[in-house]
Protein backbone atom coordinates (compact mmCIF):
# COMPACT_ATOMS: atom_id res chain seq x y z
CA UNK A 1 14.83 172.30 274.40
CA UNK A 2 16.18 174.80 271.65
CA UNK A 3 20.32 175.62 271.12
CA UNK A 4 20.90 176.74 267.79
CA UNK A 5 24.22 177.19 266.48
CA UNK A 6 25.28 179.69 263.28
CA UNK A 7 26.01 178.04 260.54
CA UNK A 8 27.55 179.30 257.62
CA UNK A 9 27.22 182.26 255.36
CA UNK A 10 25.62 181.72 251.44
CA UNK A 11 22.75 178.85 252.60
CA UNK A 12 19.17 178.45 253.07
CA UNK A 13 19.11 178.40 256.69
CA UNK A 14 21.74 180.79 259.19
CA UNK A 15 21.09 178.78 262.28
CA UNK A 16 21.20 174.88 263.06
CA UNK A 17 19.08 173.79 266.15
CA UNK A 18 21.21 170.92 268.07
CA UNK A 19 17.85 170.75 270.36
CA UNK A 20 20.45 169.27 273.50
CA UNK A 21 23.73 170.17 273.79
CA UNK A 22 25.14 166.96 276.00
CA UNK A 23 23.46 164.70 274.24
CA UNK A 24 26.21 163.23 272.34
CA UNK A 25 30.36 164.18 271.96
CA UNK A 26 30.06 166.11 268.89
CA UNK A 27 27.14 168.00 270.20
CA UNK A 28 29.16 169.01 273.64
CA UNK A 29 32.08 170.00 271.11
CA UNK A 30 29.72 172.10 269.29
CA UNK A 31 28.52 173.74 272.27
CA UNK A 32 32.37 173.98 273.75
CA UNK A 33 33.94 175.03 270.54
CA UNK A 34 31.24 175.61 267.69
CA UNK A 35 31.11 174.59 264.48
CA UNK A 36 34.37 176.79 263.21
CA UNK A 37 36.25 174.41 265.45
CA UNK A 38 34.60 171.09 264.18
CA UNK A 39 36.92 169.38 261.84
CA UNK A 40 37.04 172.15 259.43
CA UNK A 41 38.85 171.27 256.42
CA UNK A 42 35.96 168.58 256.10
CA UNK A 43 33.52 170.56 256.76
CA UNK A 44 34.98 172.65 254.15
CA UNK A 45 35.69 169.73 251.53
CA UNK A 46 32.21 168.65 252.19
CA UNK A 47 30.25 171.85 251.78
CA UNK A 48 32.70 172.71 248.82
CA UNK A 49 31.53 169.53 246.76
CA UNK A 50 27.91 169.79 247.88
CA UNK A 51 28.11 173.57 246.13
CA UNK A 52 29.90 171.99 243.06
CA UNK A 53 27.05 169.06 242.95
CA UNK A 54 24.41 171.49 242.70
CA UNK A 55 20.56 170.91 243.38
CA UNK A 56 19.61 167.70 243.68
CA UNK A 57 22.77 165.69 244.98
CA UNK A 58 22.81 162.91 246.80
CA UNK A 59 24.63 162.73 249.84
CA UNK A 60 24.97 159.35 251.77
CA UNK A 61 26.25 159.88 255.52
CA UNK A 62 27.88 156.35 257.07
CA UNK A 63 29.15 156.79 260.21
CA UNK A 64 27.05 159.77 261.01
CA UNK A 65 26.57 160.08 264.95
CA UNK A 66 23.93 162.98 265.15
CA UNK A 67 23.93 163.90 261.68
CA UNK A 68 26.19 166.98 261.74
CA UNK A 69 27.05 166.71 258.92
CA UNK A 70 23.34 165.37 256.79
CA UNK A 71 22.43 168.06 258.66
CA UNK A 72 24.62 171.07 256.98
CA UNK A 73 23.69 169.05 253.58
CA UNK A 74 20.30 169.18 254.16
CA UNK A 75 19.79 172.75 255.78
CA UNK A 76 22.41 174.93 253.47
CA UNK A 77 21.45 173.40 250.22
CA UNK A 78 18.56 171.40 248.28
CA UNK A 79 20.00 167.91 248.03
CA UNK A 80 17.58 165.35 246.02
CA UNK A 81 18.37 162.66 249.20
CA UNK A 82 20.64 162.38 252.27
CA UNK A 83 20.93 159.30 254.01
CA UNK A 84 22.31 159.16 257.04
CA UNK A 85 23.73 155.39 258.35
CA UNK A 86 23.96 155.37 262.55
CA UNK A 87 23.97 151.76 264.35
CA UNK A 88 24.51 152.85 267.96
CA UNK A 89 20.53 153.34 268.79
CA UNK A 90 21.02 155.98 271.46
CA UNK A 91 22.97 157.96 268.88
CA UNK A 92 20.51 157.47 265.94
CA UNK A 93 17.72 158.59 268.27
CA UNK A 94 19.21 161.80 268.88
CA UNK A 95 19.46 162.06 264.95
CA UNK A 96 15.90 161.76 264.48
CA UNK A 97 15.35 164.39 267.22
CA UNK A 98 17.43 166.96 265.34
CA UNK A 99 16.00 165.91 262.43
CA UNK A 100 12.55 166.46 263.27
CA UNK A 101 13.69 170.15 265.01
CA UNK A 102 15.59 171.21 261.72
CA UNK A 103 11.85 170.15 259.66
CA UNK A 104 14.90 168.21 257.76
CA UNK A 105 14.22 165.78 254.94
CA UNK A 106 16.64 163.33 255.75
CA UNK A 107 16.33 159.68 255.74
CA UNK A 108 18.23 157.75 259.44
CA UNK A 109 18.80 154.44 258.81
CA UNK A 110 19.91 152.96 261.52
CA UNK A 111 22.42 150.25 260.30
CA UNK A 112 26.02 149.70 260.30
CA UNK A 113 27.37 149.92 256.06
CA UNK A 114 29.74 146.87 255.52
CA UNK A 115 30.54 144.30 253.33
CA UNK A 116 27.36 141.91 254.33
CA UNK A 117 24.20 142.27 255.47
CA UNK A 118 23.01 140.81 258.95
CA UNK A 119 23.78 141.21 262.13
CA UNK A 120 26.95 142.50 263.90
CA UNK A 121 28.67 143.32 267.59
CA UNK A 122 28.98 147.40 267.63
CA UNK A 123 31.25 148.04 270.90
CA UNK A 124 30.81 151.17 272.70
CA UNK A 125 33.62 153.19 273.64
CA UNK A 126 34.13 154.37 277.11
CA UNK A 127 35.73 157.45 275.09
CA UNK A 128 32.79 159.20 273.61
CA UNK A 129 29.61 157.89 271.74
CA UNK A 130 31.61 158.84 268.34
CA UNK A 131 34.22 156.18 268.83
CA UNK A 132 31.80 153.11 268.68
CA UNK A 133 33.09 150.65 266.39
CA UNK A 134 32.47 147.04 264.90
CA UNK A 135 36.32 146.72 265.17
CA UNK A 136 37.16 144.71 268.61
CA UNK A 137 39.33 146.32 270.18
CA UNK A 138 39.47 149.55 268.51
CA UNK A 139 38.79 151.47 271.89
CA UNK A 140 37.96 150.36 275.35
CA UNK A 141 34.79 149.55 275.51
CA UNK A 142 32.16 149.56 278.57
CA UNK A 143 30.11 147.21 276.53
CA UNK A 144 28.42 146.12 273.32
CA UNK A 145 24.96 145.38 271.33
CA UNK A 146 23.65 143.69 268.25
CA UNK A 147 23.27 146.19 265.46
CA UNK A 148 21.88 145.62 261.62
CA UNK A 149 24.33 145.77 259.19
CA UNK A 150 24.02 146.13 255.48
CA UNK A 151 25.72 146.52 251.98
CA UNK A 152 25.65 149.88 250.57
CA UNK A 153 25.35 148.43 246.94
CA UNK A 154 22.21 146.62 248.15
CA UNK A 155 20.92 149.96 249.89
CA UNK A 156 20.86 151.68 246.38
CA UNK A 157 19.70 148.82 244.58
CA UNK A 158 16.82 148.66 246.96
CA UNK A 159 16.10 152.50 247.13
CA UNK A 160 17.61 153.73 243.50
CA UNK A 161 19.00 156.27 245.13
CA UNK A 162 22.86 156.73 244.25
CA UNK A 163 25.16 158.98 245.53
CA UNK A 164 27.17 161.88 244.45
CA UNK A 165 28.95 162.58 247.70
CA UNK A 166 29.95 160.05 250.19
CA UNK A 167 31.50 160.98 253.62
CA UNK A 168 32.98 157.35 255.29
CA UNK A 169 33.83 157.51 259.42
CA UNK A 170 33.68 154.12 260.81
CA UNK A 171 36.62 153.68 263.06
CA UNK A 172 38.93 151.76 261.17
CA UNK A 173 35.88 149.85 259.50
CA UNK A 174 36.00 151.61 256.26
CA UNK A 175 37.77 149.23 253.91
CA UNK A 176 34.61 146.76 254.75
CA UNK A 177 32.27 149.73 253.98
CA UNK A 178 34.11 149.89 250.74
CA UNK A 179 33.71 146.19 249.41
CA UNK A 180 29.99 146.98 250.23
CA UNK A 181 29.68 149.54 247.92
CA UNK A 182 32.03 148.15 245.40
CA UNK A 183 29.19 148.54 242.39
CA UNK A 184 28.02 151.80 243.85
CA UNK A 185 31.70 153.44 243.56
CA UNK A 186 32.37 151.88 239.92
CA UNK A 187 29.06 153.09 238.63
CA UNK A 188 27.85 156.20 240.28
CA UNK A 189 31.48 157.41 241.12
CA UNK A 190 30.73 159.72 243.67
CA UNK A 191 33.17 162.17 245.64
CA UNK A 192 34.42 160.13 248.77
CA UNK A 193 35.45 161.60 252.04
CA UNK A 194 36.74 158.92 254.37
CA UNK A 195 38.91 158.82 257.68
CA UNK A 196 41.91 157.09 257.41
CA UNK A 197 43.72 156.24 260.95
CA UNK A 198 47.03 154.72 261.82
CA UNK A 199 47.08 153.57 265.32
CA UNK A 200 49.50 151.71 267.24
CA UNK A 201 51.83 151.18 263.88
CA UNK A 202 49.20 149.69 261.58
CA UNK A 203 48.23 152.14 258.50
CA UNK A 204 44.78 151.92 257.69
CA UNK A 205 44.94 153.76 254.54
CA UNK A 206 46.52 150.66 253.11
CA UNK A 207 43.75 148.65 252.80
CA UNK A 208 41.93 151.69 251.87
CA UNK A 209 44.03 152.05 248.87
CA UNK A 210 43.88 148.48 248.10
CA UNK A 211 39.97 149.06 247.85
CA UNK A 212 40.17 151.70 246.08
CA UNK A 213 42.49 150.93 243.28
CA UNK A 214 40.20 149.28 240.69
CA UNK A 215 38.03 152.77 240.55
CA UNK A 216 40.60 154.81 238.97
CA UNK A 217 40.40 157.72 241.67
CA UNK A 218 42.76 160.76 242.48
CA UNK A 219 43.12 161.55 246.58
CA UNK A 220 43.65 164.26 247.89
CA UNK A 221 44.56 164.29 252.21
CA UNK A 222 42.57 167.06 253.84
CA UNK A 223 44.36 170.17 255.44
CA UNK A 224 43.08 173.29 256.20
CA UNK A 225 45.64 174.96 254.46
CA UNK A 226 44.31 173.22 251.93
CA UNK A 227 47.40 170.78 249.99
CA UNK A 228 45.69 169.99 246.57
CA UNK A 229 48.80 167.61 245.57
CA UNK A 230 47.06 164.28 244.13
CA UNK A 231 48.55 161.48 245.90
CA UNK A 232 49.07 157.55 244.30
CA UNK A 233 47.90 156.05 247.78
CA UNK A 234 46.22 156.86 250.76
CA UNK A 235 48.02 156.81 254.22
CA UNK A 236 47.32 157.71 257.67
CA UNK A 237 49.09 159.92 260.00
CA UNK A 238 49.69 158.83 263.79
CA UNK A 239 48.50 161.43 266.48
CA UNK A 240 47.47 163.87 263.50
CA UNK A 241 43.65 165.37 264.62
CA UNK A 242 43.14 165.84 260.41
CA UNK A 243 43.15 162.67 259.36
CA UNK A 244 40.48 162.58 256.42
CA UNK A 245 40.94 162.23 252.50
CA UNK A 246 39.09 163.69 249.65
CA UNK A 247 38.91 160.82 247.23
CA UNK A 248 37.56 161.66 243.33
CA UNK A 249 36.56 159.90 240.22
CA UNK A 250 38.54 162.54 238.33
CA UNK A 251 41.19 164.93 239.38
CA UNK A 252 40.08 168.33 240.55
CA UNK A 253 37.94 170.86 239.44
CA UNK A 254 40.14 173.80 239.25
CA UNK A 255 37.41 175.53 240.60
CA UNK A 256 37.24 173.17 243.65
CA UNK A 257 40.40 174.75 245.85
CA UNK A 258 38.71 178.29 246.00
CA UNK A 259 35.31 177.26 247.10
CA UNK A 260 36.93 174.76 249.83
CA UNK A 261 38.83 178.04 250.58
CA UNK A 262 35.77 180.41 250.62
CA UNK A 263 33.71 178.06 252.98
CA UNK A 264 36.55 177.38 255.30
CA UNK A 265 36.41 180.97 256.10
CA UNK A 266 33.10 180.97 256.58
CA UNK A 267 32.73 178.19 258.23
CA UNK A 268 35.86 180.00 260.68
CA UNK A 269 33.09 182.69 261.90
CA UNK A 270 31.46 180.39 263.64
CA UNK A 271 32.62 180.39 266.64
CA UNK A 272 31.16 179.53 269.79
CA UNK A 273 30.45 182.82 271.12
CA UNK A 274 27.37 183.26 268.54
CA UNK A 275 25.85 179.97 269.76
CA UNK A 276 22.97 179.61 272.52
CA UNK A 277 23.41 179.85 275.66
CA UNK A 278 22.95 177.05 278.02
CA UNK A 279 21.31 177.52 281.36
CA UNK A 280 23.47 176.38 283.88
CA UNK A 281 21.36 174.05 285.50
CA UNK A 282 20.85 171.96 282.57
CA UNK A 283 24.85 172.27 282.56
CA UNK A 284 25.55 170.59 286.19
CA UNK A 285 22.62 167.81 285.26
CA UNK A 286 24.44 166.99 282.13
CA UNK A 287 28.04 167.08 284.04
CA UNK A 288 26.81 164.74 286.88
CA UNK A 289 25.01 162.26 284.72
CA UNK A 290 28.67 162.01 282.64
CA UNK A 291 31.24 161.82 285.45
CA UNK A 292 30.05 163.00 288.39
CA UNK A 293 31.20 165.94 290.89
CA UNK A 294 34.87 165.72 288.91
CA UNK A 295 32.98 166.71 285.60
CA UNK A 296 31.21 169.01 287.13
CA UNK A 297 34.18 170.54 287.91
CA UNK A 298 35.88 170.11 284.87
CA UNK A 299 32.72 171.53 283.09
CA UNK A 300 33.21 174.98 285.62
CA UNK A 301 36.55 175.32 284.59
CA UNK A 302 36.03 175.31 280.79
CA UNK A 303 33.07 177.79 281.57
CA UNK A 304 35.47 180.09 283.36
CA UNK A 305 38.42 179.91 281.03
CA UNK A 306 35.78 180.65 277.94
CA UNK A 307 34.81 183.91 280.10
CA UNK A 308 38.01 185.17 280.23
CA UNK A 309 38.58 184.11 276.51
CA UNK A 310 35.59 186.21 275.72
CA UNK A 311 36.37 188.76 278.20
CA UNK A 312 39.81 189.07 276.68
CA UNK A 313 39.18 189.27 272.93
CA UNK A 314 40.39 192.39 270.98
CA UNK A 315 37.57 194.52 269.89
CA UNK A 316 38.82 195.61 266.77
């Protein structure tokens, strides 16, 4: 199968190919909401410092689910490397399927980043496939399996390749991901984008900081309106839905808030009634293999509501 999405304005490629839209959570958000919906401030951040990186970047993706976002690296610009880090094996299959659709370069490796190498317990959310964590507890899980984990420092030392942008979503695992790439962030010093959660009264970005303090960085928290204020530590926000941080090796480019600004609106005309369309068969299979004749339900009534939202819109 074939569902492309628009991507952005100013790249190589106008369309990105998501090959099955109910594969995975982010792709069903894609296909519900498209890509102007999807996190955008870091979406923005992130396609603002791959345009200040220039050709030949390296990007390294932990925590990447399907790759959205190796993907948009790999497809708007001409990055030297992106590797993207997936443990759940379901999830890192899909990966290489979009991978393979795009005719993308990037390199899956599918391992969990920490702060040793082995072998760990990823459990599986019965939220969504993107809330999988190595963190007991974290969600409730319908289950668990053995996953590779690694060091990030030893991934470069073993590949040379070292990055210039990093983008860190773990669930909550992070501050392990950063004592794993403790060399890698005090000698390549790349541009960090990491979530930062505070959940049930326990502020993650405090171990974050503690991490991070040795390195000398500037952080920035991750609007859409787009607050370029350089905090002194890094805190989470309970029940916020933006809850990623820009961290840098150096404060800002002056240059950096207008091109997070100029993809942001970009990024904005992407909305969901330029993607693909779905035949509606494939629609009800998808529906009944998540949740049965509820979902299917469910599923109907987001398809009517985004009718009338269409049917509705102003024309000029």
């Amino acid at each position: 199968m074939t569902y492309r999405i628009p991507l952005p304005d100013g790249g190589r490629r106008d369309r990105l190919d998501i090959v099955e839209p109910n594969s995975t959570a982010v792709q069903r958000f894609l296909r519900r909401d498209g890509l102007a919906a999807y996190e955008p401030a870091t979406v923005a951040a992130l396609l603002a410092l791959f345009e200040q990186a220039g050709d030949g970047f390296a990007f390294f993706d932990v925590g990447a689910n399907m790759g959205l976002y190796a993907l948009l690296a790999d497809t708007l610009f001409e990055p030297a490397a992106v590797h993207a880090f997936e443990p759940t094996p379901a999830t890192a299959a899909v990966l290489r399927k979009l991978r393979k659709a795009n005719r993308s370069d990037i390199d899956v490796i599918e391992a969990a980043a920490s702060d040793v190498a082995g072998r760990a317990v990823l459990h599986l959310s019965n939220m969504s496939d993107a809330s999988n964590s190595l963190v007991e507890g974290f969600k409730d899980s319908h289950g668990v399996t053995e996953v590779a984990t690694l060091r990030l420092d030893d991934h470069v030392s073993r590949t040379g390749v070292r990055p210039d942008v990093m983008k860190v979503d773990v669930e909550t695992f992070e501050p392990a991901v950063l004592a794993g790439a403790r060399e890698t962030i005090a000698t390549a010093r790349p541009a960090i984008v990491i979530e930062v959660l505070n959940r049930r009264g326990h502020d993650h970005g405090e171990e974050i900081t503690a991490a991070m303090a040795e390195h000398g960085y500037s952080y920035y928290r991750l609007t859409a309106e787009g607050d370029w204020t350089a905090r002194q530590v890094v805190t989470g926000t309970p029940g916020s839905k933006e809850n990623d941080w820009l961290l840098t090796p150096e404060p800002l480019d002056p240059a950096f808030p207008q091109r997070f600004a100029s993809w942001r609106d970009r990024v904005a005309r992407c909305t969901p009634d330029r993607n693909s369309r779905v035949p509606i068969g494939r629609s009800v299979a998808a529906a009944m293999r998540r949740g049965g004749v509820s979902e299917v339900y469910a599923t109907a009534r987001r398809y009517a509501a985004a009718v009338r939202r269409e049917r509705d819109r102003p024309t000029s």
